[in-house]
N, C-alpha and C. Protein backbone atom coordinates (compact mmCIF):
# COMPACT_ATOMS: atom_id res chain seq x y z
N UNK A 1 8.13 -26.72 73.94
CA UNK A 1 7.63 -27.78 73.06
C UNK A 1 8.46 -29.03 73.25
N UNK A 2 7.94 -29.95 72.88
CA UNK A 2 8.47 -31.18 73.50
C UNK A 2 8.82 -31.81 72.46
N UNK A 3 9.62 -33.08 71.84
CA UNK A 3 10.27 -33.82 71.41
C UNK A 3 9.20 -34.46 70.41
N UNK A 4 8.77 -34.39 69.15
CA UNK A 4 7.50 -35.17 68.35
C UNK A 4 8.24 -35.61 67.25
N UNK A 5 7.41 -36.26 66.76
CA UNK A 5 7.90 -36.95 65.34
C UNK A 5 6.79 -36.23 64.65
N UNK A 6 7.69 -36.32 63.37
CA UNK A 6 6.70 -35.66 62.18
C UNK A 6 6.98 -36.14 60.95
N UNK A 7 5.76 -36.68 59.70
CA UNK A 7 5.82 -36.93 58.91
C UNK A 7 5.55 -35.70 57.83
N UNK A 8 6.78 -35.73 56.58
CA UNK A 8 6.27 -34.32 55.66
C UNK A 8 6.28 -35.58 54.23
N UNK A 9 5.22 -35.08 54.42
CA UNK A 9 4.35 -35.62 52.70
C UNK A 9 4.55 -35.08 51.86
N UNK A 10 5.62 -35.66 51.56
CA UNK A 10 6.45 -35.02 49.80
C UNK A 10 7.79 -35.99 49.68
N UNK A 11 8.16 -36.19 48.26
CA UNK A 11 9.15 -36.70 47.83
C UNK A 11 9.70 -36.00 47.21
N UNK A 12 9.71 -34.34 47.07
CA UNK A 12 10.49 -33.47 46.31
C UNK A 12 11.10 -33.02 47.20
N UNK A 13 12.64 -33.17 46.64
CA UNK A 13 14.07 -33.53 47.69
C UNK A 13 14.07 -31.68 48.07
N UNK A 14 13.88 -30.76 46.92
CA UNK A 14 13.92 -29.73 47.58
C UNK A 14 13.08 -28.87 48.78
N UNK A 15 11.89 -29.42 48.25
CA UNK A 15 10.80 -29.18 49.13
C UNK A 15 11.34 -29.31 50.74
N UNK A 16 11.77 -30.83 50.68
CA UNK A 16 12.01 -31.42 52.17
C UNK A 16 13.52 -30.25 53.00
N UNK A 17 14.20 -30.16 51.70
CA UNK A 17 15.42 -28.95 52.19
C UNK A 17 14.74 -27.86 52.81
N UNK A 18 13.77 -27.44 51.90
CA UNK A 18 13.30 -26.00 52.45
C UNK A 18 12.85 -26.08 53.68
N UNK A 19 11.62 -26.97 53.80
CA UNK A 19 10.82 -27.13 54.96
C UNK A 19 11.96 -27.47 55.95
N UNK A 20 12.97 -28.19 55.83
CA UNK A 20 13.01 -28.83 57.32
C UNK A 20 14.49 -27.25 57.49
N UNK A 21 14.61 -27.18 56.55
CA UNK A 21 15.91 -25.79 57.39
C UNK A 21 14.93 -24.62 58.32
N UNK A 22 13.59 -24.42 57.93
CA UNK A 22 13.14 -23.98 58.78
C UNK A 22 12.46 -24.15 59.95
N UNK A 23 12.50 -25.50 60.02
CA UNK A 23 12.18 -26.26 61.12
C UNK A 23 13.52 -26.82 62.48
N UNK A 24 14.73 -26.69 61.47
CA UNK A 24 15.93 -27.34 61.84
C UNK A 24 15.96 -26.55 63.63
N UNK A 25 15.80 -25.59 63.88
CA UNK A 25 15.68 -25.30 65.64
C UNK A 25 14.66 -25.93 66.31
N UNK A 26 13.91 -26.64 65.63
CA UNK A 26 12.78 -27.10 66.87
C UNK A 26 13.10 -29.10 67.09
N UNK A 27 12.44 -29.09 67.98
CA UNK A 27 12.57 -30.74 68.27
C UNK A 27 11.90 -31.85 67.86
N UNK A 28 12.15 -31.83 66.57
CA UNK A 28 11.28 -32.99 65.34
C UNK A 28 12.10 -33.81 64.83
N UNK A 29 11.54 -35.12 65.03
CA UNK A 29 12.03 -36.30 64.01
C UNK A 29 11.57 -36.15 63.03
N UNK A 30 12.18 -36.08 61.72
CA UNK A 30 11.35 -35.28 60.49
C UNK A 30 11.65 -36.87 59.82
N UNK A 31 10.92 -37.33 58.98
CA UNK A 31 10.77 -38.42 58.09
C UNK A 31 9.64 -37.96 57.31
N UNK A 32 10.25 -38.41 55.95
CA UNK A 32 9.91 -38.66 54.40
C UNK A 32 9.09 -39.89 53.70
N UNK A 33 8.27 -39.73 52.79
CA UNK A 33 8.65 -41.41 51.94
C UNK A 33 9.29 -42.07 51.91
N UNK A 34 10.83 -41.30 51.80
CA UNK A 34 11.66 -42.19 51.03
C UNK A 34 12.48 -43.05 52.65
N UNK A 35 11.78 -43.02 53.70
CA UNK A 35 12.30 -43.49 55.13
C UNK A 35 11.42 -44.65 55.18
N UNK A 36 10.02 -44.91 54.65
CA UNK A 36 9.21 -45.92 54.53
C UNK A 36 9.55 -47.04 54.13
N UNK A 37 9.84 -48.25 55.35
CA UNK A 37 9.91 -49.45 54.72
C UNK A 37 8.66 -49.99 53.96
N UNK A 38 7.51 -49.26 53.39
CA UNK A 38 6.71 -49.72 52.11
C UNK A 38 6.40 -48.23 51.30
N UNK A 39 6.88 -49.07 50.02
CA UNK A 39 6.09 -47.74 48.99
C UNK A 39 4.99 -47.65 48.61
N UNK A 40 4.39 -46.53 48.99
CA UNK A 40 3.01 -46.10 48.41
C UNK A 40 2.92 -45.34 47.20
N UNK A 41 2.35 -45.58 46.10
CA UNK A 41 1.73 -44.72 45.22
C UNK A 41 1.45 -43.69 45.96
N UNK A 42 1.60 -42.01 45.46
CA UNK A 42 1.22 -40.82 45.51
C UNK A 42 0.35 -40.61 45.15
N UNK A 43 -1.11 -40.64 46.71
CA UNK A 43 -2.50 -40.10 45.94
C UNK A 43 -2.80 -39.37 44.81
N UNK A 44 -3.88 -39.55 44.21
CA UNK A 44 -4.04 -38.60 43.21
C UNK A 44 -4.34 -37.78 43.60
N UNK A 45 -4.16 -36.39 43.27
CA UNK A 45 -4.76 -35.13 43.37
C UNK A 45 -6.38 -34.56 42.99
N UNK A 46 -6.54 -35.00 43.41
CA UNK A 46 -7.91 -34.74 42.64
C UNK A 46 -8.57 -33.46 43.32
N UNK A 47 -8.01 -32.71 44.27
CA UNK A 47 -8.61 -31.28 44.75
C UNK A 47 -8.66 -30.53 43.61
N UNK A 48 -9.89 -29.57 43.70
CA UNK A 48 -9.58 -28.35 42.98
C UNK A 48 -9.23 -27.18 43.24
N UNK A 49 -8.72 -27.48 44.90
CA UNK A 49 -7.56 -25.95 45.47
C UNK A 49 -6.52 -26.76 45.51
N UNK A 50 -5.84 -25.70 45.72
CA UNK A 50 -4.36 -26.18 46.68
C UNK A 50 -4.16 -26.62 48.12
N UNK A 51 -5.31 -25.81 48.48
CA UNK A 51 -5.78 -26.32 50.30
C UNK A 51 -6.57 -27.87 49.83
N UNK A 52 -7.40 -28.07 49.40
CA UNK A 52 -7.81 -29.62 49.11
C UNK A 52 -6.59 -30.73 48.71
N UNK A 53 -5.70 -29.99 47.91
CA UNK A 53 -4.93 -31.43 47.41
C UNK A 53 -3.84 -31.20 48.74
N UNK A 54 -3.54 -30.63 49.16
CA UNK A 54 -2.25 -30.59 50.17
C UNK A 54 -3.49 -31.31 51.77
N UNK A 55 -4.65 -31.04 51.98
CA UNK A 55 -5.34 -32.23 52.61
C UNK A 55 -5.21 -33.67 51.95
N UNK A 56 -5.69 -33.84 50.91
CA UNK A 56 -5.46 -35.38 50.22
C UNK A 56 -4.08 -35.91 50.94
N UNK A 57 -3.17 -35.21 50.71
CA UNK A 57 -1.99 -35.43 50.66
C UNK A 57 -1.56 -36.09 51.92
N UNK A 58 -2.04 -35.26 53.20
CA UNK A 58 -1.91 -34.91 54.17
C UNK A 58 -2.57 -36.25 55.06
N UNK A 59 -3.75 -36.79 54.31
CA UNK A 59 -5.02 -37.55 55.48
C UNK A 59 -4.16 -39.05 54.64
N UNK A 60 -3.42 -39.46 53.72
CA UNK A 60 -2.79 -40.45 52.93
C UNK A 60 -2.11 -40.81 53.65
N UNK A 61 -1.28 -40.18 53.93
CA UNK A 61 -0.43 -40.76 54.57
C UNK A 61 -0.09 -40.40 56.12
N UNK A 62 -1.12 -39.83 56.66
CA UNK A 62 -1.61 -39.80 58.05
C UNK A 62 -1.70 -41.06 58.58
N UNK A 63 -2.83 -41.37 57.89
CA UNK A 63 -3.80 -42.73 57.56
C UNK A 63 -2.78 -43.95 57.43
N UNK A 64 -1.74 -44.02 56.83
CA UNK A 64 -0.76 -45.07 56.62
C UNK A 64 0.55 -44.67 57.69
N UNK A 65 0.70 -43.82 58.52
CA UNK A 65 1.68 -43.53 59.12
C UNK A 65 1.34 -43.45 60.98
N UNK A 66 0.03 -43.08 60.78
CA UNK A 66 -0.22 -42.84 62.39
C UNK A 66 0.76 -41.48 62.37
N UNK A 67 1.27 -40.97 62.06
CA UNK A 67 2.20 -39.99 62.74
C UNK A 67 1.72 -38.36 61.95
N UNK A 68 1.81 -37.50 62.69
CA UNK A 68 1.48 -36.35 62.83
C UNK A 68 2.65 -35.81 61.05
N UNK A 69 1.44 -35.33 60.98
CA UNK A 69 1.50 -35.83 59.11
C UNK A 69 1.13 -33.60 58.80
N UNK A 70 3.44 -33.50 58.10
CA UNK A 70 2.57 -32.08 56.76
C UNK A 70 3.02 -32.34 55.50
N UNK A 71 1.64 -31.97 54.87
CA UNK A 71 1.95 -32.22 53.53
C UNK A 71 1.66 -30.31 52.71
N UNK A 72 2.57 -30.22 51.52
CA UNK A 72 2.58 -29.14 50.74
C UNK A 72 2.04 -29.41 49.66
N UNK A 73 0.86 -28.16 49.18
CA UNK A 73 0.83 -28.53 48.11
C UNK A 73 1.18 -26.61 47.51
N UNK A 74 1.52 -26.65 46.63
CA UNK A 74 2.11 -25.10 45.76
C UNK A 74 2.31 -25.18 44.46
N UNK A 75 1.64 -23.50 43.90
CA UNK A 75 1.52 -23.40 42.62
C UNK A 75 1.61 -21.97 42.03
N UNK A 76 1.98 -21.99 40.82
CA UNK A 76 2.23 -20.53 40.05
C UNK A 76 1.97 -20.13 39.57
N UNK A 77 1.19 -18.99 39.77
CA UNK A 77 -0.16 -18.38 38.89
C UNK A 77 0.52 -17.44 38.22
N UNK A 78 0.17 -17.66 36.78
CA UNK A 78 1.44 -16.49 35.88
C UNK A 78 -0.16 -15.48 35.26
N UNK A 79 0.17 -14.40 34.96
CA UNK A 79 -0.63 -13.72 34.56
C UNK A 79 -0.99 -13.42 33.13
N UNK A 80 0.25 -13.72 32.19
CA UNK A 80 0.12 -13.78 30.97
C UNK A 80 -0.68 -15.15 30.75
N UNK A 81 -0.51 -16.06 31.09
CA UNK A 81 -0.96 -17.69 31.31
C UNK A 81 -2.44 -17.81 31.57
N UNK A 82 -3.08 -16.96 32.24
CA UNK A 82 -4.18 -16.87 32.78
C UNK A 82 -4.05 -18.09 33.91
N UNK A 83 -4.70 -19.17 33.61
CA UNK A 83 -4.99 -20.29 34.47
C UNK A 83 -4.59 -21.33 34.19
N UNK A 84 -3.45 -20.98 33.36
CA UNK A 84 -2.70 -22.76 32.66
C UNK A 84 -2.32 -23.41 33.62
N UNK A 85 -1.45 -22.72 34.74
CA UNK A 85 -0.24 -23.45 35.84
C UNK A 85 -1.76 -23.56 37.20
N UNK A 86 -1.10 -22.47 38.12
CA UNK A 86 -2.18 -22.76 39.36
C UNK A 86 -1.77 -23.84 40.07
N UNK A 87 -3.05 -24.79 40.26
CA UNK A 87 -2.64 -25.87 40.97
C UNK A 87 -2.40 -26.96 39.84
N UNK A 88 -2.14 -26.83 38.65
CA UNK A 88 -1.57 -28.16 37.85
C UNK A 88 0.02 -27.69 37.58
N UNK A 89 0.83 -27.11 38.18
CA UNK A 89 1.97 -26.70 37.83
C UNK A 89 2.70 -27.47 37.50
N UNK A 90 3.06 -28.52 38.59
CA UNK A 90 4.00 -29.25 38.45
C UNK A 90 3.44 -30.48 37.16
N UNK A 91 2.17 -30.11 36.94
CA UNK A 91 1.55 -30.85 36.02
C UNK A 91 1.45 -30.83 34.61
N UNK A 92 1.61 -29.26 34.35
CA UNK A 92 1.42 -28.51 33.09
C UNK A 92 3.13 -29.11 32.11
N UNK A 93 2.30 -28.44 31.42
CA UNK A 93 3.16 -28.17 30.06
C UNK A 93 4.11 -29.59 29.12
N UNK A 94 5.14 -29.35 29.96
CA UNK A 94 5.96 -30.69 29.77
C UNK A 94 5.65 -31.84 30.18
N UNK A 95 4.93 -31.55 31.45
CA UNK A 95 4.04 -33.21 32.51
C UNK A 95 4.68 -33.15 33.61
N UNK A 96 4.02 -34.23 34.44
CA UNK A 96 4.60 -34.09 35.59
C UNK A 96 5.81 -35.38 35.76
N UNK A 97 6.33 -36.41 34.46
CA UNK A 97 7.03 -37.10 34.03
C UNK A 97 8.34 -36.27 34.03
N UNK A 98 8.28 -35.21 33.46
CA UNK A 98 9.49 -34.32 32.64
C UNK A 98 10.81 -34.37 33.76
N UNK A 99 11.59 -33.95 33.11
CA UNK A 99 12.83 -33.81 34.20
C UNK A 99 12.89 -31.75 34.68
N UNK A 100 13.28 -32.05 35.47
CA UNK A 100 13.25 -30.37 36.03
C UNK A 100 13.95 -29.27 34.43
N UNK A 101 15.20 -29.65 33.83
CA UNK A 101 15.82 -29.49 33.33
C UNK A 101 14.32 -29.13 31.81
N UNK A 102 13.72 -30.37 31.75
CA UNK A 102 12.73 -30.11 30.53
C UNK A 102 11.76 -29.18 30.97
N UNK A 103 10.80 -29.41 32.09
CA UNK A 103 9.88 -28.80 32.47
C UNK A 103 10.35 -27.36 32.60
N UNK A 104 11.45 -26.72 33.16
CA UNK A 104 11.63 -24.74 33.02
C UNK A 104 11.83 -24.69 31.60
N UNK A 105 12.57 -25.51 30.79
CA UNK A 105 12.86 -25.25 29.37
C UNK A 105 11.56 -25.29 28.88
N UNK A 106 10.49 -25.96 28.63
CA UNK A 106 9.24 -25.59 28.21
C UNK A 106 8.93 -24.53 28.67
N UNK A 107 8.34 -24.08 30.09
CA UNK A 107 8.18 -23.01 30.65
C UNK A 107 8.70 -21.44 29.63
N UNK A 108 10.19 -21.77 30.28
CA UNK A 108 10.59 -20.49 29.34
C UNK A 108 10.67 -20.15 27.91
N UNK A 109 10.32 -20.97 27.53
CA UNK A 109 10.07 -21.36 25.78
C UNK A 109 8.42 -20.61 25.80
N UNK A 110 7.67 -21.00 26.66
CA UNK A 110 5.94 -20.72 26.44
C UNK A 110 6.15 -19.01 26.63
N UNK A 111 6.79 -18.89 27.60
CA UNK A 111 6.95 -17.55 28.12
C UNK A 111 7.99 -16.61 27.37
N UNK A 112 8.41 -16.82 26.54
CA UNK A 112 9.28 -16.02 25.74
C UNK A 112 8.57 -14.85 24.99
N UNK A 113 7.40 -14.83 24.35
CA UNK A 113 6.72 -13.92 23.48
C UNK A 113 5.90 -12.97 24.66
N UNK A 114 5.75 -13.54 25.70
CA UNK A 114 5.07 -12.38 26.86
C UNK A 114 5.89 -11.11 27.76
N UNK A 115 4.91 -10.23 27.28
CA UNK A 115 5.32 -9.09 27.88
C UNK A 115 5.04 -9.06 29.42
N UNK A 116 3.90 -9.36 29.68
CA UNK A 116 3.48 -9.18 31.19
C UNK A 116 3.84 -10.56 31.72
N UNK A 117 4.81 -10.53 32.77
CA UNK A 117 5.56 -11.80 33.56
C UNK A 117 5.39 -11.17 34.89
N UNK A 118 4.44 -11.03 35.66
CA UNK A 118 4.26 -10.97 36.96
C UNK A 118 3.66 -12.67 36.91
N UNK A 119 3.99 -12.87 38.22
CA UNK A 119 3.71 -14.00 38.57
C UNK A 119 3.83 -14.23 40.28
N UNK A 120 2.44 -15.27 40.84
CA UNK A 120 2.80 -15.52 42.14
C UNK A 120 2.54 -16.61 43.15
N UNK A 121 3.92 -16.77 43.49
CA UNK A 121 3.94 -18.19 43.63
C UNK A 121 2.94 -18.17 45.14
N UNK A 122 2.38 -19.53 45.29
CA UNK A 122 1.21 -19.95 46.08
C UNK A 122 1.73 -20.97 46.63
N UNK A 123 1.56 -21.19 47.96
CA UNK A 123 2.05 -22.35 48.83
C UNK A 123 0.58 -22.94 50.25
N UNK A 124 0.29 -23.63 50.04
CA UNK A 124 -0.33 -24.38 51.17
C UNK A 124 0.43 -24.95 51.64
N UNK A 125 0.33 -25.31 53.35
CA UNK A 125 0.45 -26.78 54.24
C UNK A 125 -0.42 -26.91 54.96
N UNK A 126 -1.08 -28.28 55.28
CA UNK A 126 -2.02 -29.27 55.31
C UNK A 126 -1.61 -30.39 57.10
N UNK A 127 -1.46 -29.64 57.93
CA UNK A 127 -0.62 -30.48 59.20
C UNK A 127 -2.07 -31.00 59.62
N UNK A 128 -1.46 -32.47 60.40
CA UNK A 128 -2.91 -33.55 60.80
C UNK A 128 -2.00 -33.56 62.01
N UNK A 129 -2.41 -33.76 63.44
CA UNK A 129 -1.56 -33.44 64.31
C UNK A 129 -1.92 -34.63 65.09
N UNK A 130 -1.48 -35.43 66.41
CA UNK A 130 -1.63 -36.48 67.03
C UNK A 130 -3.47 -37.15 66.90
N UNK A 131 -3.88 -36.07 67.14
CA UNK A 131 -5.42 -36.69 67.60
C UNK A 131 -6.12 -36.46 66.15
N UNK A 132 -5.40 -36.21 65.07
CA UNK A 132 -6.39 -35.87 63.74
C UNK A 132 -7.00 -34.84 63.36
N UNK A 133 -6.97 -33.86 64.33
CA UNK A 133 -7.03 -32.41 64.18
C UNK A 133 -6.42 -31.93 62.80
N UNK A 134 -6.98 -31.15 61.53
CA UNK A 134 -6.36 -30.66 60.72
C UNK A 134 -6.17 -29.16 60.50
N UNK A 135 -5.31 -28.28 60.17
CA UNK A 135 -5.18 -26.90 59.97
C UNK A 135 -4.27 -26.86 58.79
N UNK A 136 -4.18 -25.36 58.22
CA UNK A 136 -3.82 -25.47 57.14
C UNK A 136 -3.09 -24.25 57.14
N UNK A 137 -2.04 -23.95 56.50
CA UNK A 137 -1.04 -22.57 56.40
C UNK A 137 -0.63 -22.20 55.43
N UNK A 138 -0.59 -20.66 54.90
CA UNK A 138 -0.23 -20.34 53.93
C UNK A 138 0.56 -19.50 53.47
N UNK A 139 0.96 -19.07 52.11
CA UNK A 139 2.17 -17.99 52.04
C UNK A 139 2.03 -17.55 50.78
N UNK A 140 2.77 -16.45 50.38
CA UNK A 140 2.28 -16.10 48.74
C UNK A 140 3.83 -15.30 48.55
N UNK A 141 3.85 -14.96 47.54
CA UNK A 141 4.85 -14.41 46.99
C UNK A 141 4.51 -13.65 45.45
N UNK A 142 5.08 -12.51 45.35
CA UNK A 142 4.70 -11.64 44.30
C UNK A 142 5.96 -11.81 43.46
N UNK A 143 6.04 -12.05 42.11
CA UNK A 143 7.39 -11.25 41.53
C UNK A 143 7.17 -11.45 39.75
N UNK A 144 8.34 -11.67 39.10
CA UNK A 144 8.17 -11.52 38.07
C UNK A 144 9.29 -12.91 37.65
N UNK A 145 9.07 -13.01 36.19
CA UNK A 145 9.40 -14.69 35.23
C UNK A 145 10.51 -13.61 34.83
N UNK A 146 11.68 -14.08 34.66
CA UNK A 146 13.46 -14.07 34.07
C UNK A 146 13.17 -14.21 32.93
N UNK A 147 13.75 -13.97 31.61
CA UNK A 147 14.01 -14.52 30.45
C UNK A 147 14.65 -16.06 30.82
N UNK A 148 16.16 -16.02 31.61
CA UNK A 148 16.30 -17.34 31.48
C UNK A 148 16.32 -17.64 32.92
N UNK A 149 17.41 -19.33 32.99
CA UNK A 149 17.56 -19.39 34.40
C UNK A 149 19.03 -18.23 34.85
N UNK A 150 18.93 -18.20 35.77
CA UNK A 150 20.06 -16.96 36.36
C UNK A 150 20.45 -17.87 37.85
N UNK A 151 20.49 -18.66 38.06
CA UNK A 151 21.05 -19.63 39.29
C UNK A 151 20.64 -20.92 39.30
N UNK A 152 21.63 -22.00 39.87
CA UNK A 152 21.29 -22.85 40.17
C UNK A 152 19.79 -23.40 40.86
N UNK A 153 19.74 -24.63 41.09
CA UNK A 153 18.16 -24.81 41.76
C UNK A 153 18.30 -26.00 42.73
N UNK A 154 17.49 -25.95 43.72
CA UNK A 154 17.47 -27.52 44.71
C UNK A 154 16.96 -28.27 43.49
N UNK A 155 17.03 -29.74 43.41
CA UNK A 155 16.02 -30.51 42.82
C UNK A 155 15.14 -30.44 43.32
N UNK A 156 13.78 -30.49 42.07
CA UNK A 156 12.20 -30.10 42.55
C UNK A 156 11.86 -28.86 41.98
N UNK A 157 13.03 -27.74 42.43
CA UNK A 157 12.42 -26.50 42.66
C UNK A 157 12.65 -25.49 41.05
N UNK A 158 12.86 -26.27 39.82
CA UNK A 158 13.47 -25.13 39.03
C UNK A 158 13.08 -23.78 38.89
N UNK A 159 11.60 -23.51 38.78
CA UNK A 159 11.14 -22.36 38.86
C UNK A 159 11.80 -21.40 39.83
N UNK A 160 12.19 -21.58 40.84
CA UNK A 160 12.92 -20.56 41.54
C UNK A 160 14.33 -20.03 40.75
N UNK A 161 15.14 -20.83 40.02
CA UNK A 161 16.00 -20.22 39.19
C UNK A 161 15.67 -19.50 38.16
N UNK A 162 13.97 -19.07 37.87
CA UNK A 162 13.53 -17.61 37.00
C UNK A 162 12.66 -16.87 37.62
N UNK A 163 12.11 -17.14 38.90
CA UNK A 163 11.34 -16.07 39.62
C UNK A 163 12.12 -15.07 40.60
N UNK A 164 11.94 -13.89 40.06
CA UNK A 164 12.71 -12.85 40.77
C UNK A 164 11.26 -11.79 41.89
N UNK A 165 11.49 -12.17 43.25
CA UNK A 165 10.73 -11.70 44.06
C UNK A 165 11.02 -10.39 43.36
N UNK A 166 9.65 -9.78 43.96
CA UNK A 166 9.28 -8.26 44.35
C UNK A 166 10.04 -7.45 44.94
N UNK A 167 10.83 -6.30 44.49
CA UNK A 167 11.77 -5.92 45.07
C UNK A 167 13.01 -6.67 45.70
N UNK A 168 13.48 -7.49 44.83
CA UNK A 168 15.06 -7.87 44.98
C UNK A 168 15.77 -7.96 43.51
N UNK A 169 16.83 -7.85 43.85
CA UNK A 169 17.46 -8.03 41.85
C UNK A 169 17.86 -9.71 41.81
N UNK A 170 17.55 -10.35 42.46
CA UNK A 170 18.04 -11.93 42.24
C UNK A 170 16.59 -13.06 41.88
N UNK A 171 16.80 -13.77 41.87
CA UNK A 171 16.02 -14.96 41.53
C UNK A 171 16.02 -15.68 42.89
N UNK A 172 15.02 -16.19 43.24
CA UNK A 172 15.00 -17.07 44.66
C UNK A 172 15.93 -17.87 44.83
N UNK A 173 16.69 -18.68 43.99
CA UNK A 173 17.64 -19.81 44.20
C UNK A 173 19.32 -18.76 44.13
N UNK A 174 19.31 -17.73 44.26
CA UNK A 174 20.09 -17.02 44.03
C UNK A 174 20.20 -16.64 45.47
N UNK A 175 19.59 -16.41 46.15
CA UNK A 175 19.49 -16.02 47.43
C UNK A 175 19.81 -16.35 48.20
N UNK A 176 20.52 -15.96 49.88
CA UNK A 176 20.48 -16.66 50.52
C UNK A 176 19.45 -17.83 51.18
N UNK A 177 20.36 -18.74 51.98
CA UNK A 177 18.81 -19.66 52.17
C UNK A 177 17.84 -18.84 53.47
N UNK A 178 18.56 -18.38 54.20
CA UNK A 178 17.59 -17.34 55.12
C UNK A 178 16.59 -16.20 54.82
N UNK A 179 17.72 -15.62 53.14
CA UNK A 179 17.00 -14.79 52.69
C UNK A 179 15.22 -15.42 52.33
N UNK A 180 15.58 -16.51 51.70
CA UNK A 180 14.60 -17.24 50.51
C UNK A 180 13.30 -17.55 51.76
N UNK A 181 13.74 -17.93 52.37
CA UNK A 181 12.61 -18.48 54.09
C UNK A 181 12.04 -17.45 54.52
N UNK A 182 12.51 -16.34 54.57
CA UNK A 182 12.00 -15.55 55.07
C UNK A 182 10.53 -14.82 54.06
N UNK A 183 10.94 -15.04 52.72
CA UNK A 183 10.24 -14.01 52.10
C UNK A 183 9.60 -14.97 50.99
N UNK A 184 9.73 -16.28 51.30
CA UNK A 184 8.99 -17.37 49.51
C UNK A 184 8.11 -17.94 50.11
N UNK A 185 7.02 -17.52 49.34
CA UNK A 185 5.92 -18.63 49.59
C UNK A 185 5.79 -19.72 50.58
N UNK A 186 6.94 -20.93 50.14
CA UNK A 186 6.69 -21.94 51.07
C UNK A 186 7.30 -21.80 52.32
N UNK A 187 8.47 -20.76 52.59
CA UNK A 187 8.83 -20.01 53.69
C UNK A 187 8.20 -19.54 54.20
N UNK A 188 7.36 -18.29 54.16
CA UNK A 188 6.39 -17.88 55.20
C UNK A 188 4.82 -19.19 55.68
N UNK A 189 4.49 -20.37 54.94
CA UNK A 189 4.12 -20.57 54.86
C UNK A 189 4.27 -21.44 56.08
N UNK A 190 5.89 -21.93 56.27
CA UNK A 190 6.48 -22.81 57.16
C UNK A 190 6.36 -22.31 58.65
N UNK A 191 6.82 -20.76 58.17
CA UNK A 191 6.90 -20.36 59.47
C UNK A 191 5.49 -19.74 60.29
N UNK A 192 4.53 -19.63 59.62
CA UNK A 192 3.64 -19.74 60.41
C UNK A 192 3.47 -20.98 60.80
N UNK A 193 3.59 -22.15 60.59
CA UNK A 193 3.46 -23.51 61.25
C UNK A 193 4.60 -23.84 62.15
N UNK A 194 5.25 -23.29 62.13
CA UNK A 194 6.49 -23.38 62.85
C UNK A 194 6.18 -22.70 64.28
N UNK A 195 5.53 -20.71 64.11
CA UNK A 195 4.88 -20.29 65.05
C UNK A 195 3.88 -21.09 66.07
N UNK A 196 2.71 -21.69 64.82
CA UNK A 196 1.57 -22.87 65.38
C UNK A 196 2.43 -23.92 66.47
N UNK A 197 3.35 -24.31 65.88
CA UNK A 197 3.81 -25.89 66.70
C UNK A 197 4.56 -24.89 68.16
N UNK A 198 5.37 -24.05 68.20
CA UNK A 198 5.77 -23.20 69.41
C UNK A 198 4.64 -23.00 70.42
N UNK A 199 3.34 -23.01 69.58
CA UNK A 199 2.46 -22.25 70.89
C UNK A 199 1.66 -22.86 71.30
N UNK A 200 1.58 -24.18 70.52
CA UNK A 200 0.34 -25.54 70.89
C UNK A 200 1.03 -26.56 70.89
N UNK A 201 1.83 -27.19 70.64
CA UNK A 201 2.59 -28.36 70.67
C UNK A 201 3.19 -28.50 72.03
């Protein structure tokens, strides 16, 4: 694979940690928003998947970048919740205003009286590649909601300081970072695109 530039469509600082440590062996100029000498408003979301809004996301700033453009979009389907979170996660409860710090504190406040805390986190990516070609990748993760937080968190990511994967005794932000890539949502999600860019790029 050869030497490309790549734009990842997101301004959530953890997001960009995750994605690019699993990208960190291959040969990408990785740039952000926050590298843009102009700021754009963050399309609205207006999909009603997660594969639609992580396209929105994706053709935005394609469209304003020329450059081979991934965007994430991910969400947490709790089961006591029915369909509150999903794809309005980062949207729900507290807003998508709140500070990380408010938004799990609501969370675990809503979730305190529930018995059934399985929950699973959902990850799309949305890659637009030189010629406008789009594909899309995904990842899932099974586990269960903490009473509280039990580890630190990237910014962006608080929910990982109360989701304890499926068969491990820790919380994702508890984990190693190899561990967490290998087995979270937006980790496997990466690395099948990671596979994609090895075998076509």
């Amino acid at each position: 694979m050869c030497d490309m530039d790549l734009f990842l469509a997101t301004s959530n600082r953890g997001k960009v940690i995750e994605i690019c440590d699993v990208l960190a062996d291959l040969p990408c100029v990785i740039t952000t928003p926050a590298h843009l000498s102009h700021t754009f408003a963050p399309p609205e979301e207006t999909g009603l998947t997660c594969q639609e809004n992580a396209l929105i996301k994706a053709r935005f700033y394609y469209k304003r970048t020329g450059l081979p453009t991934l965007a994430d979009d991910s969400g947490l389907i709790v089961e006591a919740l029915k369909d509150e979170l999903g794809l309005h996660t980062r949207r729900w409860g507290a807003g998508p205003q709140a500070s990380d710090e408010e938004w799990v504190a609501y969370f675990l406040n809503r979730m305190k009286e529930e018995s059934n805390r399985t929950a699973i986190f959902t990850c799309t990516l949305a890659y637009i590649n030189q010629t406008g070609a789009e594909y899309l990748f995904e990842g899932r993760c099974t586990g269960t909601i903490t009473q509280s937080l039990e580890a630190d968190y990237l910014p962006g990511l608080p929910i990982s300081a109360c989701f304890k994967p499926e068969g491990y005794a820790k919380v994702f932000s508890a984990l190693s970072k190899d561990e967490k890539n290998q087995i979270s949502h937006r980790g496997k999600a990466v690395q099948h695109f990671k596979l994609f860019l090895e075998k076509y790029q």
